[in-house]
Structure formats: C-alpha cells, structure tokens
PDB file of N, CA and C in Angstrom:
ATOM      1  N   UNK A   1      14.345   4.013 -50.347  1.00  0.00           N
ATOM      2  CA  UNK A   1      14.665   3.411 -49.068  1.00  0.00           C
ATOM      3  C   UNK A   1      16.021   2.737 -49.181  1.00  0.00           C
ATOM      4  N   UNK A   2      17.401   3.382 -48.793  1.00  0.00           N
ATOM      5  CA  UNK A   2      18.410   3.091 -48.517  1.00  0.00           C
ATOM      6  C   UNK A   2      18.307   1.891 -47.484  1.00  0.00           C
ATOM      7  N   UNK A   3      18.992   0.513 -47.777  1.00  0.00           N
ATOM      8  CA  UNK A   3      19.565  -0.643 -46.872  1.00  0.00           C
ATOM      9  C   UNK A   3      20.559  -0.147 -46.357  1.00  0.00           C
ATOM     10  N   UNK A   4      21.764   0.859 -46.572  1.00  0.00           N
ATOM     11  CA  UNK A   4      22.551   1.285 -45.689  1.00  0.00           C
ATOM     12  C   UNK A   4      22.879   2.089 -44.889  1.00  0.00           C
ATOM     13  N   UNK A   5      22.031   2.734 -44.590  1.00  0.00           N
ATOM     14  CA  UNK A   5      20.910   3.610 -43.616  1.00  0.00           C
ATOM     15  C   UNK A   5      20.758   3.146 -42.245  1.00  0.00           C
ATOM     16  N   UNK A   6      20.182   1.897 -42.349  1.00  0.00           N
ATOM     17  CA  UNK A   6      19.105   0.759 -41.741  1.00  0.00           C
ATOM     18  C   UNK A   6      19.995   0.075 -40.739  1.00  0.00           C
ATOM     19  N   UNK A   7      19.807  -0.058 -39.460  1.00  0.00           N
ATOM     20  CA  UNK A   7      20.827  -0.810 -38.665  1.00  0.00           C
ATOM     21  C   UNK A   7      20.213  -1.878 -38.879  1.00  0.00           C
ATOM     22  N   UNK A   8      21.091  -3.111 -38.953  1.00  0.00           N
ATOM     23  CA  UNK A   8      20.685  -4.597 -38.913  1.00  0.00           C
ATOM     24  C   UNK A   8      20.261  -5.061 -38.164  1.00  0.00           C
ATOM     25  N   UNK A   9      19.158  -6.319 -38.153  1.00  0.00           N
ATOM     26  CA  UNK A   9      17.832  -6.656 -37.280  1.00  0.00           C
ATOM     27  C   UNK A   9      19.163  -7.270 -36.440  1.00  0.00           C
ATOM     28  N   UNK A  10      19.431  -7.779 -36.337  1.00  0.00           N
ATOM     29  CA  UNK A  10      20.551  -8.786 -35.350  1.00  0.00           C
ATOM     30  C   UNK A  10      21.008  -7.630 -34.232  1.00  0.00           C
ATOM     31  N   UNK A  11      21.459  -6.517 -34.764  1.00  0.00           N
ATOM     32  CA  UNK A  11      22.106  -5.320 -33.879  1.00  0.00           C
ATOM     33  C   UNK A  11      21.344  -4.890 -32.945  1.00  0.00           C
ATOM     34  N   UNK A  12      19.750  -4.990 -33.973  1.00  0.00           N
ATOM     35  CA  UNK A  12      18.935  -4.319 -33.117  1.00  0.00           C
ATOM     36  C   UNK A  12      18.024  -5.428 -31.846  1.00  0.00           C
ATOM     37  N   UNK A  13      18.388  -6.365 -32.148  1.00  0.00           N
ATOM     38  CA  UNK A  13      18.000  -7.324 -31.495  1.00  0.00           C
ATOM     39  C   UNK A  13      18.849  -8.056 -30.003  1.00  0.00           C
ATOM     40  N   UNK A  14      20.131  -7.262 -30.237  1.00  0.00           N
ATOM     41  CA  UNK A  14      21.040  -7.575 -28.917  1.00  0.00           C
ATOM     42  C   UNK A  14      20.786  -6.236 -28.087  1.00  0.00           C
ATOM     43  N   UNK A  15      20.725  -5.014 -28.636  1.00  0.00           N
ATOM     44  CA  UNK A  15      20.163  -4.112 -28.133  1.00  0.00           C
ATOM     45  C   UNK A  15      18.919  -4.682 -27.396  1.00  0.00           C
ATOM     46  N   UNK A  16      18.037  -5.052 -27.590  1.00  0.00           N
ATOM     47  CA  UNK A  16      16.571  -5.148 -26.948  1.00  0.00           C
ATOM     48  C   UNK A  16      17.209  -6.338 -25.972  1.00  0.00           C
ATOM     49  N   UNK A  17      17.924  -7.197 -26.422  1.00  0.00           N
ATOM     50  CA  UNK A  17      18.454  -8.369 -25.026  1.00  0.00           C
ATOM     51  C   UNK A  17      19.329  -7.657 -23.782  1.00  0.00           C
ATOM     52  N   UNK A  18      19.973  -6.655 -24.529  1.00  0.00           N
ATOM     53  CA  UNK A  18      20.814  -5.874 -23.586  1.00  0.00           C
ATOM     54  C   UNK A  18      20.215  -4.841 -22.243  1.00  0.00           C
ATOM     55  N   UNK A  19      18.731  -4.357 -23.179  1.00  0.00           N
ATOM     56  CA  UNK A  19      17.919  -3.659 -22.021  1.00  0.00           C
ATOM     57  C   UNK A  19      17.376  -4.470 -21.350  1.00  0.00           C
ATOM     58  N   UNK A  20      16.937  -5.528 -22.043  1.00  0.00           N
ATOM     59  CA  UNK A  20      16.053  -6.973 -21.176  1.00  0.00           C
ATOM     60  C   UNK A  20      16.954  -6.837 -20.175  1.00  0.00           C
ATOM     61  N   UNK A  21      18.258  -7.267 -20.645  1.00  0.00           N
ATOM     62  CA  UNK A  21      19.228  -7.483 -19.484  1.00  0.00           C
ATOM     63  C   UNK A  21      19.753  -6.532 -17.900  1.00  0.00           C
ATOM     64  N   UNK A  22      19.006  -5.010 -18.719  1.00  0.00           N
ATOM     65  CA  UNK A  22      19.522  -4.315 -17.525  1.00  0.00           C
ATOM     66  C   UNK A  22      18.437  -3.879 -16.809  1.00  0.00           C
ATOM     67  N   UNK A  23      17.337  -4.030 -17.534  1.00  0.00           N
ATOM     68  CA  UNK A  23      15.856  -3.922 -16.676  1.00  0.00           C
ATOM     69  C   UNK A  23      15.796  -4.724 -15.686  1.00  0.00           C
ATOM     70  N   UNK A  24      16.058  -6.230 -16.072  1.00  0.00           N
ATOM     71  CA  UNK A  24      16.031  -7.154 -15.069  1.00  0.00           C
ATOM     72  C   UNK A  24      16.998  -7.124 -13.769  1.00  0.00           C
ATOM     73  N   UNK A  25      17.887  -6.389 -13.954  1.00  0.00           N
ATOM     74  CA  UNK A  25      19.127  -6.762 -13.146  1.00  0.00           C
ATOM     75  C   UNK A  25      18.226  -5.187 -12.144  1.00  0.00           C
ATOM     76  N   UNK A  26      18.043  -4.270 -12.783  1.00  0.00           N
ATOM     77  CA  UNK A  26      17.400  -2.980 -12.251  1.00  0.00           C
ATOM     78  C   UNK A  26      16.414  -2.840 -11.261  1.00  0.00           C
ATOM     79  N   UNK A  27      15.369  -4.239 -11.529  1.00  0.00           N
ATOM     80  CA  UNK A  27      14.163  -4.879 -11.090  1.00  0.00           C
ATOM     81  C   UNK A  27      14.492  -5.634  -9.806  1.00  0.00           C
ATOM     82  N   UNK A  28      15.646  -6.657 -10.025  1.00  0.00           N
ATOM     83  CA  UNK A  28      16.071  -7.318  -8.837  1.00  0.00           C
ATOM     84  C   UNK A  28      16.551  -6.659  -8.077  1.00  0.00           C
ATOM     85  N   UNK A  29      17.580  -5.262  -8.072  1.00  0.00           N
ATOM     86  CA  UNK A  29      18.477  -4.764  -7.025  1.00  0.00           C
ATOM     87  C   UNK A  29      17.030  -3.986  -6.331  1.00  0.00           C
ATOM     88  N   UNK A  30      16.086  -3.737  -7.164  1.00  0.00           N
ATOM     89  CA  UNK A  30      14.957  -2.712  -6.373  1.00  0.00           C
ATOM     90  C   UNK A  30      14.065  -3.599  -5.358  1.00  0.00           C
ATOM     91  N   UNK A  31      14.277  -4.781  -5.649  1.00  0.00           N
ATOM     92  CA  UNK A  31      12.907  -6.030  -4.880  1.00  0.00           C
ATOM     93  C   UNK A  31      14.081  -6.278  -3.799  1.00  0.00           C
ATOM     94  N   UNK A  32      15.667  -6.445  -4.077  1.00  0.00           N
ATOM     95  CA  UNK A  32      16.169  -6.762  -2.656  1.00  0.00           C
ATOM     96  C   UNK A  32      16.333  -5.543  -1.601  1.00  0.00           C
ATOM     97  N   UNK A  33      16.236  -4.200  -2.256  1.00  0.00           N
ATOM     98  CA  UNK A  33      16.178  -3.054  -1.348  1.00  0.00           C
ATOM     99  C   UNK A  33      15.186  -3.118  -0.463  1.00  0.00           C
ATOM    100  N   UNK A  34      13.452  -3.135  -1.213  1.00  0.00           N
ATOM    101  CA  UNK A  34      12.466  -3.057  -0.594  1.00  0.00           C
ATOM    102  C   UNK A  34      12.384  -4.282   0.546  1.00  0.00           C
ATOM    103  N   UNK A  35      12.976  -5.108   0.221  1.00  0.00           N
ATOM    104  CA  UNK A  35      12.980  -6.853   1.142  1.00  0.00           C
ATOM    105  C   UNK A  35      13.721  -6.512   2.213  1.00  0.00           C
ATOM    106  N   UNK A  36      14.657  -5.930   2.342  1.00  0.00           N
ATOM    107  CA  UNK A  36      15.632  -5.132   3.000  1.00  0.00           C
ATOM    108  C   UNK A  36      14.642  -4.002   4.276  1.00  0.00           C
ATOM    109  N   UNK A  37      14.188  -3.236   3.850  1.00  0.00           N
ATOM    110  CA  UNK A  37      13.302  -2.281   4.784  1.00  0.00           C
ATOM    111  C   UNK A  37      12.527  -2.756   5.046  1.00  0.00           C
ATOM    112  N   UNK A  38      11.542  -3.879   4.409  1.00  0.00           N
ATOM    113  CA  UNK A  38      10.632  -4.406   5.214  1.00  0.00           C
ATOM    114  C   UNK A  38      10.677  -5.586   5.919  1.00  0.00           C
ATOM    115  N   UNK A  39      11.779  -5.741   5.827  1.00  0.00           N
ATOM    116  CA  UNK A  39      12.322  -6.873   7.206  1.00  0.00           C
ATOM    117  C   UNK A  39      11.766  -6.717   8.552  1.00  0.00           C
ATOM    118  N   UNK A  40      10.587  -7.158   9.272  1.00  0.00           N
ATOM    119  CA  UNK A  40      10.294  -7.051  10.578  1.00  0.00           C
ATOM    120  C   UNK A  40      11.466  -7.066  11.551  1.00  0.00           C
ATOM    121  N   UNK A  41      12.053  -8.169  11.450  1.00  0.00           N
ATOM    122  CA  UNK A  41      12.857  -8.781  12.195  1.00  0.00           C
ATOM    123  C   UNK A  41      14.456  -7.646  12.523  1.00  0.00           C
ATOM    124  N   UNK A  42      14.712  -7.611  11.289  1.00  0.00           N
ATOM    125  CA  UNK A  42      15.643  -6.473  10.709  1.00  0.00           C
ATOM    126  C   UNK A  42      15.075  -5.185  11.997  1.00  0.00           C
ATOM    127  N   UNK A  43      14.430  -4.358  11.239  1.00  0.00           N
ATOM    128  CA  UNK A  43      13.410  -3.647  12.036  1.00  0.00           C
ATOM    129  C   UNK A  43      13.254  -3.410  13.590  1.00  0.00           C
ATOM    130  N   UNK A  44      12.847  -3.982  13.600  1.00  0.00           N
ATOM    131  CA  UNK A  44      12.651  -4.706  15.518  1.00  0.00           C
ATOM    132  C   UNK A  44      14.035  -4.384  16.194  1.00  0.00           C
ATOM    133  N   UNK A  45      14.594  -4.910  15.578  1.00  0.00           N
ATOM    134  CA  UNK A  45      15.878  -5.113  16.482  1.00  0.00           C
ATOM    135  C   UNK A  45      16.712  -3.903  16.611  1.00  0.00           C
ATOM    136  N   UNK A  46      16.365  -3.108  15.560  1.00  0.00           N
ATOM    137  CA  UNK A  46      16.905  -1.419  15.254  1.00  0.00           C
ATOM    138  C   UNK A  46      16.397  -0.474  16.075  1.00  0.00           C
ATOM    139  N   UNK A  47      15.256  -0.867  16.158  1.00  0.00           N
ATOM    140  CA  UNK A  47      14.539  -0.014  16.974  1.00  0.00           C
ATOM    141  C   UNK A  47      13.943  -0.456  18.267  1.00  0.00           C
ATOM    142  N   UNK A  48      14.200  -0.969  18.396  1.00  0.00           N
ATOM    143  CA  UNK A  48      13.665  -1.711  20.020  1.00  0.00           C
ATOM    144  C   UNK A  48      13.752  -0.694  21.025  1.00  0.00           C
ATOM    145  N   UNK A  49      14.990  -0.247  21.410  1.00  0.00           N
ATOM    146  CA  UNK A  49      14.735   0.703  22.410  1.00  0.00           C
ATOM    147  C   UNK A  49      13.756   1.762  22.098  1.00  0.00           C
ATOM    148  N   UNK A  50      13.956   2.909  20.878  1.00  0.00           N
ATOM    149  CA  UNK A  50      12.571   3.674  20.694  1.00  0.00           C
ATOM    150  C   UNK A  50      11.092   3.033  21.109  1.00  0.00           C
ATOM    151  N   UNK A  51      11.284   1.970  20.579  1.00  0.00           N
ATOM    152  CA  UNK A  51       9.831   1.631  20.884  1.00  0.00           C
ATOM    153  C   UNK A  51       9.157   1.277  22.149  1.00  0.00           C
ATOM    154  N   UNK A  52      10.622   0.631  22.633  1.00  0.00           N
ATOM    155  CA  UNK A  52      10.569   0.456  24.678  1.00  0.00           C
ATOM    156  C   UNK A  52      10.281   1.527  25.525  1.00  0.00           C
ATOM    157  N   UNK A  53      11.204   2.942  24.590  1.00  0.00           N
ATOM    158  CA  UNK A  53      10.775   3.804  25.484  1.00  0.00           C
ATOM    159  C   UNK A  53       9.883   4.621  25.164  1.00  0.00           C
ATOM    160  N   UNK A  54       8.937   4.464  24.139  1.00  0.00           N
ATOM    161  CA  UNK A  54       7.735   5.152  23.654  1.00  0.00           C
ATOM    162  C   UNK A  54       7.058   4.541  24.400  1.00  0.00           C
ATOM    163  N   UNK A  55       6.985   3.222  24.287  1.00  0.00           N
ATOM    164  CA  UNK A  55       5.786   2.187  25.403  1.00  0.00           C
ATOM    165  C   UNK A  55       6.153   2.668  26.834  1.00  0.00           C
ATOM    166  N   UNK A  56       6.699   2.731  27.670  1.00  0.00           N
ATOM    167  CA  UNK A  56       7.226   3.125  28.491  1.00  0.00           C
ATOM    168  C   UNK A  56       6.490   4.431  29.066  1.00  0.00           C
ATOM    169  N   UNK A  57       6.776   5.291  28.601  1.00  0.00           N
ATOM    170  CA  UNK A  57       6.395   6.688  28.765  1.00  0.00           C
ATOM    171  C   UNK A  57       4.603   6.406  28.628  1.00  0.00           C
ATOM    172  N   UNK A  58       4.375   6.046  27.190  1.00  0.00           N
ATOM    173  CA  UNK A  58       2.675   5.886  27.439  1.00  0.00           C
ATOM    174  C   UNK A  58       2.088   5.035  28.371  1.00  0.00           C
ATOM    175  N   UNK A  59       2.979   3.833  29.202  1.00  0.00           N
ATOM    176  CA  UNK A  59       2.069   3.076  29.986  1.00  0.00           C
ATOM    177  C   UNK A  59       2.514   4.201  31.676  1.00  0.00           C
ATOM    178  N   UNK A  60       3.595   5.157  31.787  1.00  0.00           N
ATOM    179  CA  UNK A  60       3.810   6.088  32.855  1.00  0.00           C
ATOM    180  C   UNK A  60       2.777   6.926  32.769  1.00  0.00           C
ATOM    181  N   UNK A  61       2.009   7.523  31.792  1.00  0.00           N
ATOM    182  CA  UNK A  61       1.091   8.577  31.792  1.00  0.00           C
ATOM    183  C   UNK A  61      -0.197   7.609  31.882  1.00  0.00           C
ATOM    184  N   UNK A  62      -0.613   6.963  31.177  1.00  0.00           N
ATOM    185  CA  UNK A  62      -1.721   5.862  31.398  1.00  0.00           C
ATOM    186  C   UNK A  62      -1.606   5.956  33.111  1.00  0.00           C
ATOM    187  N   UNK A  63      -0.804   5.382  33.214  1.00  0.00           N
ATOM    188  CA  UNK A  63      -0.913   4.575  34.310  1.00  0.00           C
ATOM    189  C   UNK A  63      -1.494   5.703  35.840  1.00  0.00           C
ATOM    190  N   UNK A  64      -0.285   7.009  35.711  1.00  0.00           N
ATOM    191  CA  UNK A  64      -0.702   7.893  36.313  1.00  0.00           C
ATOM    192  C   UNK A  64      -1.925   8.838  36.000  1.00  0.00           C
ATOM    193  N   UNK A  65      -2.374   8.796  35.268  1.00  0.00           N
ATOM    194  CA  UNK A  65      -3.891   9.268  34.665  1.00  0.00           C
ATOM    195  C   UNK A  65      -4.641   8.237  35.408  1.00  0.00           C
ATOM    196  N   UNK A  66      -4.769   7.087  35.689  1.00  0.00           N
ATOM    197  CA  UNK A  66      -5.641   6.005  35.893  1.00  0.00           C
ATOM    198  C   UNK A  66      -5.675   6.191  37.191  1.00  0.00           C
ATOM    199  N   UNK A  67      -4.741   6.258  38.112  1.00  0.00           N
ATOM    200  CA  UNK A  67      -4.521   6.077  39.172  1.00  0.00           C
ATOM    201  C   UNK A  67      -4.841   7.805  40.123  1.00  0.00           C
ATOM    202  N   UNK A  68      -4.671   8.767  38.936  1.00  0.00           N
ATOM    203  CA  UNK A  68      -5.424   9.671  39.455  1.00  0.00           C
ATOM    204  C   UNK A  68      -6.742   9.867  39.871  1.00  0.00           C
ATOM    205  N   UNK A  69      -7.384   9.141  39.032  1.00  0.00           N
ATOM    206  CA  UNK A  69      -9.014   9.558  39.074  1.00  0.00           C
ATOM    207  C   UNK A  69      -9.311   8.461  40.577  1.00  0.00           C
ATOM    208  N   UNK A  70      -8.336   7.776  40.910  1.00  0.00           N
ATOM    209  CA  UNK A  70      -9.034   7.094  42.488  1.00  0.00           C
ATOM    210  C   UNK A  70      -8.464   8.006  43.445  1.00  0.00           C
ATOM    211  N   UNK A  71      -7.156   8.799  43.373  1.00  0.00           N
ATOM    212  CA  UNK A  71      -6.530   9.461  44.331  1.00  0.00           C
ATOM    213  C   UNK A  71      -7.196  10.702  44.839  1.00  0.00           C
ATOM    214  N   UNK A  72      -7.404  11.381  43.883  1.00  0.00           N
ATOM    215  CA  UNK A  72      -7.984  12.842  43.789  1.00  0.00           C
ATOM    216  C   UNK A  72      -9.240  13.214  44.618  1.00  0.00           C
ATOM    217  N   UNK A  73      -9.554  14.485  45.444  1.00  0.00           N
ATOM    218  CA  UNK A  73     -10.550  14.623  45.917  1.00  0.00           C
ATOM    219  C   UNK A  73     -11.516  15.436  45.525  1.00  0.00           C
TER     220      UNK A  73
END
C-alpha cells in the first residue's frame, strides 16, 4: 500500500465541502423556482383574463341551458 498513490484526507475533505457547497446552492435555486410557479398571487394575475373568459362562457351556456328548459315548448 503506496502513501503516494493516496490523495490526502484534507484534499479529500474540501472536495466533500465543495459538493456540500454546490448541492446546497443547487437545492436553493430549485426551492426559489418552485416558489416562483406556485405563487397564487403571481398566477392570478397572469391569467386572469383566461380564467374570466372561461367563467364567462360557462356561466353563457349554464345560463342559456337553464333558461331553456322554462322557454321551450
């Protein structure tokens, strides 16, 4: 068993701080992405009209469906 072979515990030990280091940094940019899309508020405000005019259209057919069944003979 060659010692000069062998990388030194110290080397190998900034290595393991260095992945610590980029896991973590890897971990945070992924939790502010997801925080990011699931923003209601965010959200809402992007889409508001789609959703105005999805509601819209379903309370026009509701409404005329409903109002059929008294009209009709």
């Amino acid at each position: 068993m060659s010692t000069s072979n062998q990388t030194p515990t110290y080397e190998l030990e900034l290595k393991a701080a260095d992945q610590r280091r980029r896991l973590h940094d890897s971990v945070e940019e992924l939790k502010t992405q997801v925080r990011g899309k699931l923003d209601v508020k965010r959200n809402a405000r992007e889409h508001l009209w789609i959703a105005s005019g999805v509601t819209a259209m379903v309370s026009l057919v509701l409404g005329y469906g409903f109002g059929g069944m008294f009209t009709r003979h």
